[in-house]
C-alpha atoms as a PDB file:
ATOM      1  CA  UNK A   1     -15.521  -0.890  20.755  1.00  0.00           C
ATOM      2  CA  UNK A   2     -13.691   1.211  23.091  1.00  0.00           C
ATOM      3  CA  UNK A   3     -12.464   5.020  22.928  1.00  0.00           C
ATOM      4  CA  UNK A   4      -8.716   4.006  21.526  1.00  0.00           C
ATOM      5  CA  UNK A   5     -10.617   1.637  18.486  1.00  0.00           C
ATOM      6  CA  UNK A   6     -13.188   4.410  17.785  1.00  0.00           C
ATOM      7  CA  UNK A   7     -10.196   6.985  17.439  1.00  0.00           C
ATOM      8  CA  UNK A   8      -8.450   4.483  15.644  1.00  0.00           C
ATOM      9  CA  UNK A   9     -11.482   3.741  13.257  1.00  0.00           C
ATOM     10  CA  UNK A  10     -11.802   7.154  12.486  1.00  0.00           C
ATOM     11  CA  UNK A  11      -8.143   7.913  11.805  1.00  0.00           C
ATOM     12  CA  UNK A  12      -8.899   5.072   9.204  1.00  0.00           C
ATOM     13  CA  UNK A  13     -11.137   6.398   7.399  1.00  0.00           C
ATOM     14  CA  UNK A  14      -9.554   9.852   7.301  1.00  0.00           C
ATOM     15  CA  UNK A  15      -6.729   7.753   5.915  1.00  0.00           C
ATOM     16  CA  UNK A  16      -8.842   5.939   3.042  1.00  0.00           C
ATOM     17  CA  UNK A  17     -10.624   9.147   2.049  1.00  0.00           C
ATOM     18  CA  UNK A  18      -7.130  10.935   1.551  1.00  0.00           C
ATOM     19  CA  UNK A  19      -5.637   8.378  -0.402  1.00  0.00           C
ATOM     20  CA  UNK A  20      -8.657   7.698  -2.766  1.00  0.00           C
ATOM     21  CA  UNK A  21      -8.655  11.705  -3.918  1.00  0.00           C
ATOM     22  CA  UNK A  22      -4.952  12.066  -3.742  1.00  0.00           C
ATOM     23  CA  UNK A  23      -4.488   8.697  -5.874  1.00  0.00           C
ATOM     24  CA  UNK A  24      -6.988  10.075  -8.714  1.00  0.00           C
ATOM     25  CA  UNK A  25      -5.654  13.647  -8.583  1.00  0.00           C
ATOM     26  CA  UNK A  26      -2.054  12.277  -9.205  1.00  0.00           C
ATOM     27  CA  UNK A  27      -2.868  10.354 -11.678  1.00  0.00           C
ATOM     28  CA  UNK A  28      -4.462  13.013 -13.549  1.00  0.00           C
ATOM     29  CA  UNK A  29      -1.554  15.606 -13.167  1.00  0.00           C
ATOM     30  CA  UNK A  30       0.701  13.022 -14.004  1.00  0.00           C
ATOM     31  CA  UNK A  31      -0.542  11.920 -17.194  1.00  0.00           C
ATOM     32  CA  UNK A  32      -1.215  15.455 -18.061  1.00  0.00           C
ATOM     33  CA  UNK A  33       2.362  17.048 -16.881  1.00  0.00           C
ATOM     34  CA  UNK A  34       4.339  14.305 -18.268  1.00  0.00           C
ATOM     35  CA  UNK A  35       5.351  13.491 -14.909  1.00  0.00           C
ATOM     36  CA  UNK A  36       6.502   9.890 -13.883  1.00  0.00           C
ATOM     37  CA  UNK A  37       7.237  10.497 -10.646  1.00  0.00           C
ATOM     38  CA  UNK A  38       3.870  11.960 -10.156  1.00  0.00           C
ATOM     39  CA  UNK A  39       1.944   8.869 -11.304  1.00  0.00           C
ATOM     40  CA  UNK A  40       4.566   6.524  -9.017  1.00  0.00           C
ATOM     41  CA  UNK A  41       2.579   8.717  -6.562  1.00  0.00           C
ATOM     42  CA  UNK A  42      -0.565   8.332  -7.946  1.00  0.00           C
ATOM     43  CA  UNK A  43       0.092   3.958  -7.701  1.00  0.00           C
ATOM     44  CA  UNK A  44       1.322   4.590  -4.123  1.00  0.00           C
ATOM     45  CA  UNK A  45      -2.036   6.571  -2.689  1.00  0.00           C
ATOM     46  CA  UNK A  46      -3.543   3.466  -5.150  1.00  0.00           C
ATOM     47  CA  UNK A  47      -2.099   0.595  -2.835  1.00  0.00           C
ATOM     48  CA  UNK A  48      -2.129   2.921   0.493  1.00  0.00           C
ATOM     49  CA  UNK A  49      -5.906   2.553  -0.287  1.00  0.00           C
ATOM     50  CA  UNK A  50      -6.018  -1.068   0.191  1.00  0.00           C
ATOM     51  CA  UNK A  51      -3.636  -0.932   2.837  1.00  0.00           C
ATOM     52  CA  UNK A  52      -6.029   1.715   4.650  1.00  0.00           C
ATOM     53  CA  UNK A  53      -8.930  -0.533   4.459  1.00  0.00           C
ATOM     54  CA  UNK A  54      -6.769  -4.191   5.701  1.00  0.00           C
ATOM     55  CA  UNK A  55      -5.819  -1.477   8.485  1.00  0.00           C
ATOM     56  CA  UNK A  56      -9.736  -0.799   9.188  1.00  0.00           C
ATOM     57  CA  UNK A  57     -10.524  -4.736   9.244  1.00  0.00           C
ATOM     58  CA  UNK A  58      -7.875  -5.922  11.794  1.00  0.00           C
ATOM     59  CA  UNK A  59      -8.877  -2.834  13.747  1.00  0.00           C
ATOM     60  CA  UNK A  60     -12.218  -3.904  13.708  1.00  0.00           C
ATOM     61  CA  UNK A  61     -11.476  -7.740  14.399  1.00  0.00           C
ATOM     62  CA  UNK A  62      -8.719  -6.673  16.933  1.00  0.00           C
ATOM     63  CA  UNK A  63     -11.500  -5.169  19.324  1.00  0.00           C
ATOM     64  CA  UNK A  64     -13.593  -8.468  19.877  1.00  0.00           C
ATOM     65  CA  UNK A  65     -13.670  -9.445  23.248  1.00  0.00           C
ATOM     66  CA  UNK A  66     -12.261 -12.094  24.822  1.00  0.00           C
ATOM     67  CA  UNK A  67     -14.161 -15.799  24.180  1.00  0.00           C
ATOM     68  CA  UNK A  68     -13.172 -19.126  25.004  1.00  0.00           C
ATOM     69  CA  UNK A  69     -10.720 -19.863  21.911  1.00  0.00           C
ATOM     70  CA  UNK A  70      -8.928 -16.415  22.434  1.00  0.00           C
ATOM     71  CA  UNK A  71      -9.030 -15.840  26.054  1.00  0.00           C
ATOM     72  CA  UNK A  72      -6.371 -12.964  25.706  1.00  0.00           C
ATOM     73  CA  UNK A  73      -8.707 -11.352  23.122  1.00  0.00           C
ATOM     74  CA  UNK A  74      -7.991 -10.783  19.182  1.00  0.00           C
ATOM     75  CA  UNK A  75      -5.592  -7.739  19.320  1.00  0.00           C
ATOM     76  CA  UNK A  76      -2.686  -9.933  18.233  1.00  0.00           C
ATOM     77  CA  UNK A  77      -4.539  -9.839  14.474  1.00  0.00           C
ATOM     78  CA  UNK A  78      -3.052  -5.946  14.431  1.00  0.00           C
ATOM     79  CA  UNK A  79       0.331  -6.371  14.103  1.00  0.00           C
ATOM     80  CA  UNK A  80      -0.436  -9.465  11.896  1.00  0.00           C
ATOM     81  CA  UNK A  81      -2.465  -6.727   9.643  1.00  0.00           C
ATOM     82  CA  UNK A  82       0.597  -4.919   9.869  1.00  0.00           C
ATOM     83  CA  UNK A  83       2.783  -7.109   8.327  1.00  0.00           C
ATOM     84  CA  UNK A  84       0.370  -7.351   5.125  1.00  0.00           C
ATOM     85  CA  UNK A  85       0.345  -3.514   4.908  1.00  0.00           C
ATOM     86  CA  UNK A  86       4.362  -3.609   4.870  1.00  0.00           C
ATOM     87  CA  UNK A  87       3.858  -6.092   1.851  1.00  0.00           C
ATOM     88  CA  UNK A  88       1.479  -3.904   0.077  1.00  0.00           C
ATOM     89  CA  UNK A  89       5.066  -1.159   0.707  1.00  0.00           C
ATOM     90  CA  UNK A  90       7.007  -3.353  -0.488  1.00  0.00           C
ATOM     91  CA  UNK A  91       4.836  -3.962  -3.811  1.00  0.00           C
ATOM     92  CA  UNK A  92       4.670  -0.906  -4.521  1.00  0.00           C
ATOM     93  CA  UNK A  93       8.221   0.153  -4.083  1.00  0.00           C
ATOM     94  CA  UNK A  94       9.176  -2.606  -5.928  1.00  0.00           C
ATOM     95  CA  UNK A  95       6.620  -1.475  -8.832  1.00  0.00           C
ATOM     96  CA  UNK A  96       7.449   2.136  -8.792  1.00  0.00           C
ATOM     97  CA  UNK A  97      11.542   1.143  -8.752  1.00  0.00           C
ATOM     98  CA  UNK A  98      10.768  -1.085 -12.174  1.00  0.00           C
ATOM     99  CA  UNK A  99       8.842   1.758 -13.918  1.00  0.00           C
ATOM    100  CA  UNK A 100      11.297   4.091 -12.933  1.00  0.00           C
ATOM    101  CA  UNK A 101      14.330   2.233 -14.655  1.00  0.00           C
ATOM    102  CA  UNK A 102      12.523   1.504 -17.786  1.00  0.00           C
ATOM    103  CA  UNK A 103      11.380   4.977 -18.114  1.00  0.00           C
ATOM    104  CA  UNK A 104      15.403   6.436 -17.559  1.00  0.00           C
ATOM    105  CA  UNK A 105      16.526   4.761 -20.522  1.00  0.00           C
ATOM    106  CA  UNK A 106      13.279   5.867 -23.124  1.00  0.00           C
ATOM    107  CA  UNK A 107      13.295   9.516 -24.753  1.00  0.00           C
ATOM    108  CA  UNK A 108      10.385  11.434 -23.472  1.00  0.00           C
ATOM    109  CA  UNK A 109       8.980  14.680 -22.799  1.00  0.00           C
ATOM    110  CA  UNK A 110      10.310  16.780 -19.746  1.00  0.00           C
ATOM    111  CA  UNK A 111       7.095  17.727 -17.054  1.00  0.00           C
ATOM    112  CA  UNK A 112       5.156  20.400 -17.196  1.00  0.00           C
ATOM    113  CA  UNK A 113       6.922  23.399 -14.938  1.00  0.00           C
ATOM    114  CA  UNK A 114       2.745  23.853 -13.533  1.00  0.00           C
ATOM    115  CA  UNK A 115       3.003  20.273 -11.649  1.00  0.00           C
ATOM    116  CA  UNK A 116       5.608  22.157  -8.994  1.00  0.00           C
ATOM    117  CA  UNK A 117       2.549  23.636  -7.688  1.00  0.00           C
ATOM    118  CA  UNK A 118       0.732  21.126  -7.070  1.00  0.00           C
ATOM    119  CA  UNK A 119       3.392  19.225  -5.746  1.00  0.00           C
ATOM    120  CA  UNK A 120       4.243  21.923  -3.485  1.00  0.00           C
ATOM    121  CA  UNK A 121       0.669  21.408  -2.160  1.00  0.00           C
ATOM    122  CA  UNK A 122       0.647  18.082  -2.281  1.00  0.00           C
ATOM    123  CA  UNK A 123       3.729  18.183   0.200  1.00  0.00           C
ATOM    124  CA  UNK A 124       2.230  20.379   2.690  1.00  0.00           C
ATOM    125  CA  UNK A 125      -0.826  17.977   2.605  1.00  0.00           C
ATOM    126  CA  UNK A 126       1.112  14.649   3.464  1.00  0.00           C
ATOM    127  CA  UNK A 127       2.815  15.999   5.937  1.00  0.00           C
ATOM    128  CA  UNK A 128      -0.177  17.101   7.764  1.00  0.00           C
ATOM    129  CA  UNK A 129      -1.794  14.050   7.117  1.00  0.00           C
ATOM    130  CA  UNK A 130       1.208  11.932   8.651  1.00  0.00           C
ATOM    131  CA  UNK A 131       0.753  14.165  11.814  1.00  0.00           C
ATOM    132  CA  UNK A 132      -2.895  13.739  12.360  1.00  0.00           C
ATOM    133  CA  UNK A 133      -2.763  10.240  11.885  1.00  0.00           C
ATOM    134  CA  UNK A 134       0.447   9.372  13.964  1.00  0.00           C
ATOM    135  CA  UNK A 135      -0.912  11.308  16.617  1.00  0.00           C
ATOM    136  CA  UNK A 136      -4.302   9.068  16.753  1.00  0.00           C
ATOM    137  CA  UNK A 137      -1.834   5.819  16.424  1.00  0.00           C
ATOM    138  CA  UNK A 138       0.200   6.939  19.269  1.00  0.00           C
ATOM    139  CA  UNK A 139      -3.337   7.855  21.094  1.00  0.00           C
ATOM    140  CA  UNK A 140      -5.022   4.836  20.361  1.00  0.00           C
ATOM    141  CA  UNK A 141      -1.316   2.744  20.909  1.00  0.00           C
ATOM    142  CA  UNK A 142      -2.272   1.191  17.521  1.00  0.00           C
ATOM    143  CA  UNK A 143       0.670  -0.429  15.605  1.00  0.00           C
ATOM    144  CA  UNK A 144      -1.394  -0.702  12.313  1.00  0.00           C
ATOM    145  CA  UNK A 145      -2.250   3.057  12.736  1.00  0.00           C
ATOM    146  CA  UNK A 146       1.200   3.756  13.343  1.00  0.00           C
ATOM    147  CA  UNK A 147       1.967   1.795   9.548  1.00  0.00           C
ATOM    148  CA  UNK A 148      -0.668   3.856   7.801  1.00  0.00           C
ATOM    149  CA  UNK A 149       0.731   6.832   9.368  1.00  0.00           C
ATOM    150  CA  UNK A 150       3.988   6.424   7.609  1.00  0.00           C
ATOM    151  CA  UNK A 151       2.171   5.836   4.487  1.00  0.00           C
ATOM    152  CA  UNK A 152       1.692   9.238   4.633  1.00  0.00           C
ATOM    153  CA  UNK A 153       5.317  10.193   5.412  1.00  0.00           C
ATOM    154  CA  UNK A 154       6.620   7.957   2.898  1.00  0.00           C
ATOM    155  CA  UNK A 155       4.152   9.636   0.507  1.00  0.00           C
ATOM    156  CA  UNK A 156       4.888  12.992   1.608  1.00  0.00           C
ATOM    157  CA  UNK A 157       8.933  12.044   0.452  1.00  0.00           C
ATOM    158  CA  UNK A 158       8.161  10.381  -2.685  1.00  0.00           C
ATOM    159  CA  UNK A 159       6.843  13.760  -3.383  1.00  0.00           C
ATOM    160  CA  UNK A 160       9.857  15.676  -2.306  1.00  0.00           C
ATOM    161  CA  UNK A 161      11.550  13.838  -4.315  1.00  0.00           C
ATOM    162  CA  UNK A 162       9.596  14.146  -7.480  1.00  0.00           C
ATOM    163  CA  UNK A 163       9.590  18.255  -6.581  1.00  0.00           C
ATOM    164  CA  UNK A 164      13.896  18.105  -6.916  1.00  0.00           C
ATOM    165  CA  UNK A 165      13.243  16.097 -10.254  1.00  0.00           C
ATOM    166  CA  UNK A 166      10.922  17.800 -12.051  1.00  0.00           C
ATOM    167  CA  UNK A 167      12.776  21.350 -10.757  1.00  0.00           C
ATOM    168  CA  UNK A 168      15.838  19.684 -12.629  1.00  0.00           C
ATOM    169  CA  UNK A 169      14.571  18.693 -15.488  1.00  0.00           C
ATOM    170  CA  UNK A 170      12.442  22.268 -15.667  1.00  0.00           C
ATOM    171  CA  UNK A 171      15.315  24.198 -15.042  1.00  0.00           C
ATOM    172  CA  UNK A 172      17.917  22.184 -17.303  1.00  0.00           C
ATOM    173  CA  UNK A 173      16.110  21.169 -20.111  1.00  0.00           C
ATOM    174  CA  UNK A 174      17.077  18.960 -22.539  1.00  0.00           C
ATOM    175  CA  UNK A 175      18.988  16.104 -21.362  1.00  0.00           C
ATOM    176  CA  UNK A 176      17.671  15.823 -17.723  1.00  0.00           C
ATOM    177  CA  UNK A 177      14.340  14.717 -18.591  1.00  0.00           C
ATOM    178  CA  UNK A 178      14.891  11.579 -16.688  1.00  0.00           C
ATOM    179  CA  UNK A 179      15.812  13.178 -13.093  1.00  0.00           C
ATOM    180  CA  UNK A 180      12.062  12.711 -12.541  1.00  0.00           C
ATOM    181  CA  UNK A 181      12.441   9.342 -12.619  1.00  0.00           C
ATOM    182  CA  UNK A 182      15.579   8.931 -10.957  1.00  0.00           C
ATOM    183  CA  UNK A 183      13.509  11.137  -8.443  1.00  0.00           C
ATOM    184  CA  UNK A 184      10.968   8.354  -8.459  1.00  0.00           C
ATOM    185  CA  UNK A 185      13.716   5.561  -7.987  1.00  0.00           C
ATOM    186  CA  UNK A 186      14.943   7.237  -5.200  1.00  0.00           C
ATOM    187  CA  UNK A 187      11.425   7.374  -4.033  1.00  0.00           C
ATOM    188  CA  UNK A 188      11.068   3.538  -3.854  1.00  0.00           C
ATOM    189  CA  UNK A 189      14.244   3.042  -1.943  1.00  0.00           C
ATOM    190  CA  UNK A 190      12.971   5.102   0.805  1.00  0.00           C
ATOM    191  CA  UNK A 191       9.664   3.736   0.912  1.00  0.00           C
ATOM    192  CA  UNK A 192      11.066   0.063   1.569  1.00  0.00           C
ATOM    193  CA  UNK A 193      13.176   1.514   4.249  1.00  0.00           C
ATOM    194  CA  UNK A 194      10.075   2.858   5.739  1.00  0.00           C
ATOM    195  CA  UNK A 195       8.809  -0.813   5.374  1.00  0.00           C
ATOM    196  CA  UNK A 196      11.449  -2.040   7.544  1.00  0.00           C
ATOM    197  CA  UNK A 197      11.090   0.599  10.213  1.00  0.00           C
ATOM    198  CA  UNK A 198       6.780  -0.335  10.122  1.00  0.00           C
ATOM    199  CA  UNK A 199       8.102  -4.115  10.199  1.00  0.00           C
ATOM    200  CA  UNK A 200      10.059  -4.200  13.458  1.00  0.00           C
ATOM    201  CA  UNK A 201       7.946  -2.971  16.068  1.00  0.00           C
ATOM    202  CA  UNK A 202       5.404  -5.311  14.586  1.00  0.00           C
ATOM    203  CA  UNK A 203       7.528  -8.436  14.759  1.00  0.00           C
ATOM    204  CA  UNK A 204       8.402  -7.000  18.291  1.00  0.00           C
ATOM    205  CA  UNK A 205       5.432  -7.297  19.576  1.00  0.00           C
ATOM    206  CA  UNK A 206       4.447 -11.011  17.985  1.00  0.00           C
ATOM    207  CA  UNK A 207       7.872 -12.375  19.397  1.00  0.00           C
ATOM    208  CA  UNK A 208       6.288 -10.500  23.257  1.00  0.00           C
ATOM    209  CA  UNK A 209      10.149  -9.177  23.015  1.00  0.00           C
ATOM    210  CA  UNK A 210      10.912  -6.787  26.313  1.00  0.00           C
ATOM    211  CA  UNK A 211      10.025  -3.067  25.167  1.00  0.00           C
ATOM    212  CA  UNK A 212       7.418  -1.372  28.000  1.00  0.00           C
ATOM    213  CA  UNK A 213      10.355  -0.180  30.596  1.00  0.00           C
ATOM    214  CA  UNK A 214       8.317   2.672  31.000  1.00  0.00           C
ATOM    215  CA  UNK A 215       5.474   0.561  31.325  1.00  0.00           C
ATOM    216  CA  UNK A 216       6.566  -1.513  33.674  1.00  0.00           C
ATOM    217  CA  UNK A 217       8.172   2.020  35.683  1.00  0.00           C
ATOM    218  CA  UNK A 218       4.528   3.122  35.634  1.00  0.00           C
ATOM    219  CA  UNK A 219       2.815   0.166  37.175  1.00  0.00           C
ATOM    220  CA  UNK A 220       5.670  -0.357  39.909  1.00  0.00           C
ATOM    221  CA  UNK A 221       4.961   2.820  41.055  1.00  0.00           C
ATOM    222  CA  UNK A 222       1.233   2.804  41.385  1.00  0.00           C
ATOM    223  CA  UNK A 223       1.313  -0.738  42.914  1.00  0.00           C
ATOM    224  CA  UNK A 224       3.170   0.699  46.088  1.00  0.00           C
ATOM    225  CA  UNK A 225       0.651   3.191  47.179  1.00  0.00           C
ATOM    226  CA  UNK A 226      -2.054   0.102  47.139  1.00  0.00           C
ATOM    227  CA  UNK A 227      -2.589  -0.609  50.621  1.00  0.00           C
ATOM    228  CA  UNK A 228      -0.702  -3.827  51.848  1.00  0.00           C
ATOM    229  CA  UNK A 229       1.435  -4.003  48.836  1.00  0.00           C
ATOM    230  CA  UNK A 230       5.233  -3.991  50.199  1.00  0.00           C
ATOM    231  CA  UNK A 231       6.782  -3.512  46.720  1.00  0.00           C
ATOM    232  CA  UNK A 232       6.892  -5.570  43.391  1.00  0.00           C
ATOM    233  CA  UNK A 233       9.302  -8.400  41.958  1.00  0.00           C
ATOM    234  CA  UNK A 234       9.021  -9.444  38.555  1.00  0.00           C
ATOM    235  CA  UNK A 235       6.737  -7.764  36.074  1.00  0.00           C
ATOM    236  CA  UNK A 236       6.382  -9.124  33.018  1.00  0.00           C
ATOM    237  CA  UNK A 237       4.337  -6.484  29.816  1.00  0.00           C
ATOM    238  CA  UNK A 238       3.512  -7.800  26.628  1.00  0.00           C
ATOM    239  CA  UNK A 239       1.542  -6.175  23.942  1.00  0.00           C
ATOM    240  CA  UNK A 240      -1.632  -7.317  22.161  1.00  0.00           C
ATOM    241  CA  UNK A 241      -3.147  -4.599  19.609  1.00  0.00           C
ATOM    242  CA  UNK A 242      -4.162  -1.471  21.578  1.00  0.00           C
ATOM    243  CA  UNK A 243      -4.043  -3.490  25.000  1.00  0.00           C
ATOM    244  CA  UNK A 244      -1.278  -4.649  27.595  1.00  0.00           C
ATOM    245  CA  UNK A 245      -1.417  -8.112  29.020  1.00  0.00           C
ATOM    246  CA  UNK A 246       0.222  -7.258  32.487  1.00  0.00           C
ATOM    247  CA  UNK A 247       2.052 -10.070  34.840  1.00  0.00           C
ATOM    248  CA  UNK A 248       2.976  -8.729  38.196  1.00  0.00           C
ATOM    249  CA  UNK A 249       4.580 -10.592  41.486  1.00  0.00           C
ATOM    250  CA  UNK A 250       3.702  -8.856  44.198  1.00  0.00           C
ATOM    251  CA  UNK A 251       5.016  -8.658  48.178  1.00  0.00           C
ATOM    252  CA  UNK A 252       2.661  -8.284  51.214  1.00  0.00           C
ATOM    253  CA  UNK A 253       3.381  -9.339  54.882  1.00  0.00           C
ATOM    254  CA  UNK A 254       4.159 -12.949  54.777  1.00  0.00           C
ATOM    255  CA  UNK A 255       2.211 -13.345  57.872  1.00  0.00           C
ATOM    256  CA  UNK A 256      -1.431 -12.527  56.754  1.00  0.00           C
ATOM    257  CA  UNK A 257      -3.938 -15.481  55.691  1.00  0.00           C
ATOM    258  CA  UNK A 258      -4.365 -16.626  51.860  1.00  0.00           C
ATOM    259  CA  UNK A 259      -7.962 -14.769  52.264  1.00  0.00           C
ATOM    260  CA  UNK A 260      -6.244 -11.227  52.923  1.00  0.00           C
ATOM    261  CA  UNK A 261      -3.800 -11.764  50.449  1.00  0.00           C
ATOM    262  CA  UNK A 262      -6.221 -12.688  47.359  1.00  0.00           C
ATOM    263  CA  UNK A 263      -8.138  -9.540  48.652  1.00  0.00           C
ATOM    264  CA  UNK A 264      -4.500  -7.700  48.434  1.00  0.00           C
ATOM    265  CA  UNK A 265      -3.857  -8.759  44.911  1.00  0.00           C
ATOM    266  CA  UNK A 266      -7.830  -7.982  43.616  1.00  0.00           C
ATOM    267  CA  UNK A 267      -7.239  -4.324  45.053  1.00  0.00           C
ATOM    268  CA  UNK A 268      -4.095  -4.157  43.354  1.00  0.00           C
ATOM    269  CA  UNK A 269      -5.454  -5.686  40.224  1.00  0.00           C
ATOM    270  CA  UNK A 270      -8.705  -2.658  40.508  1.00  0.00           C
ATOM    271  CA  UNK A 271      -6.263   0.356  40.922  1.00  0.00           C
ATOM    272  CA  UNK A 272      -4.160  -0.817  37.571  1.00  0.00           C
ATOM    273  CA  UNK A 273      -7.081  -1.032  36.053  1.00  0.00           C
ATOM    274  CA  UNK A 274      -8.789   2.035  36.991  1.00  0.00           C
ATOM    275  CA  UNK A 275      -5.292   3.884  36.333  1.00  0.00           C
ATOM    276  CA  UNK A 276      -4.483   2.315  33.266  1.00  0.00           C
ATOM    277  CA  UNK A 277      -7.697   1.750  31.003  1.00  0.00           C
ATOM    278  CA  UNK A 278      -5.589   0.449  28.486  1.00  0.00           C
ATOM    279  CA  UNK A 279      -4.414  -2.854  30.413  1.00  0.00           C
ATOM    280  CA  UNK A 280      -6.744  -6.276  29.470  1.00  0.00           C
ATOM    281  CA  UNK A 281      -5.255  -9.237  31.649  1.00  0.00           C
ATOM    282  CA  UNK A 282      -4.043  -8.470  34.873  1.00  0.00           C
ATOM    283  CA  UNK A 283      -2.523 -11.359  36.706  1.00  0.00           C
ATOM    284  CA  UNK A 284      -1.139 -10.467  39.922  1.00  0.00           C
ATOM    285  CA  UNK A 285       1.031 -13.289  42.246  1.00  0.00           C
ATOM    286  CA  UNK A 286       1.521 -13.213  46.006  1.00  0.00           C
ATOM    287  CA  UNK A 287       4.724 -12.916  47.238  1.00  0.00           C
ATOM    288  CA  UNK A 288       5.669 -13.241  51.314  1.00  0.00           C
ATOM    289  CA  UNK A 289       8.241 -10.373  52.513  1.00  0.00           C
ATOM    290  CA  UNK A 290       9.294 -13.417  54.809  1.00  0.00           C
ATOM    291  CA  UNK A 291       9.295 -17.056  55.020  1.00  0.00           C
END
């Protein structure tokens, strides 16, 4: 396992061990400050668990090497983890929207005024958590990462949300007793539109669609100052997990031998590699400046 799937791994696990306190402590307030909004929370942090831990096995399958049945490696099972944890969004969105309306329409105690303070907490927390784990999945170039980091985000609005309802219903009284749950309606919408913005990048990189300009910018640039290389034609990037599958055409003096270009293009094929640790297949093809 290399530095990016360690970091990644770790992130994980920071990730799980959040979500498992967080889910229990909501729960409890909830139940105890008559809060719906707070428990939607609490069934969120419940299914970000399970997300968390689908994240940690495709991480962990992702960073097989290379055999004979997946010559490209297994980071393609990422993104394909990704797509699960966007269900498990979905579910729960779905779940917390359906509580939500049922609970609008029955009398019920307003929340307790004392779960603002927690929530206010609980706020600062998610947000924080978001940042650490975005910046891993952005370090790591993890999709899946990326997913659970907005987990976070989305859980970090869900409780913004709740905050304006409860505050409402606190400071109203009688008769607004249900903006908590409207709160937590709202919450669900936003949370499946976080489940489309998770979902795209994903399906990007399954369909290999054209997103690594500044990839591509990057290797163009470093392939010139190889000795021999003329400049580049087509480059072609797609994205497999943490790790770029790079195809590269590149020009040398048409008038050297078939030897001295293969030694051109495994010279080429060492300095991408040693300045970009994060590339796995490397297939570089000859092109004469002249014919």
């Amino acid at each position: 396992m290399n530095k990016n799937h360690q970091t990644a791994v770790r992130a994980t696990y920071f990730s799980i061990a959040t979500n498992a306190a967080l889910a229990v402590i909501k729960a409890i307030v909830g139940v105890f400050g008559n809060s719906y909004a707070l428990i939607a929370d609490a069934i969120e942090s419940a299914t970000d668990i399970f997300s968390s831990l689908l994240v940690l096995f495709g991480l962990k399958y992702a960073s097989r090497p290379a055999d004979e049945n997946h010559p490209y490696g297994h980071g393609r099972a990422e993104p394909l983890i990704t797509f699960i944890v966007v269900g498990f969004l979905i579910a729960s969105a779905m779940l917390i929207a359906h509580e939500s309306i049922e609970n609008i329409g029955i009398p019920h105690a307003p929340p307790k005024p004392w779960t603002l303070f927690f929530l206010g907490a609980l706020i600062i927390w998610k947000e924080l958590s978001f940042r650490i784990v975005m910046q891993k999945a952005i370090q790591s170039n993890s999709s899946s990462l990326k997913a659970d980091a907005w987990h976070h985000r989305s859980d970090a609005i869900t409780s913004v949300a709740a905050f304006i309802g409860i505050t409402i219903a606190v400071i109203f009284g009688e008769g607004y007793e249900a903006a908590d749950d409207w709160a937590a309606l709202f919450a669900s919408g936003f949370i499946l539109y976080n489940a489309y913005k998770i979902f795209r990048p994903a399906l990007g990189e399954i369909m290999d669609e054209h997103l690594y300009d500044d990839v591509i910018a990057n290797i163009r640039e470093v392939a010139v100052k190889v000795e021999g290389i003329v400049t580049t034609e087509k480059c072609y990037v797609r994205k497999a997990g943490m790790q770029y599958h790079i195809d590269l055409h590149a020009v040398v003096d048409g008038t050297i031998t078939v030897k001295h270009g293969h030694e051109l293009a495994h010279n080429l094929q060492d300095r991408l590699r040693l300045e970009f640790p994060e590339f796995g297949n490397i297939l570089i093809h000859i092109e004469p400046d002249s014919y």
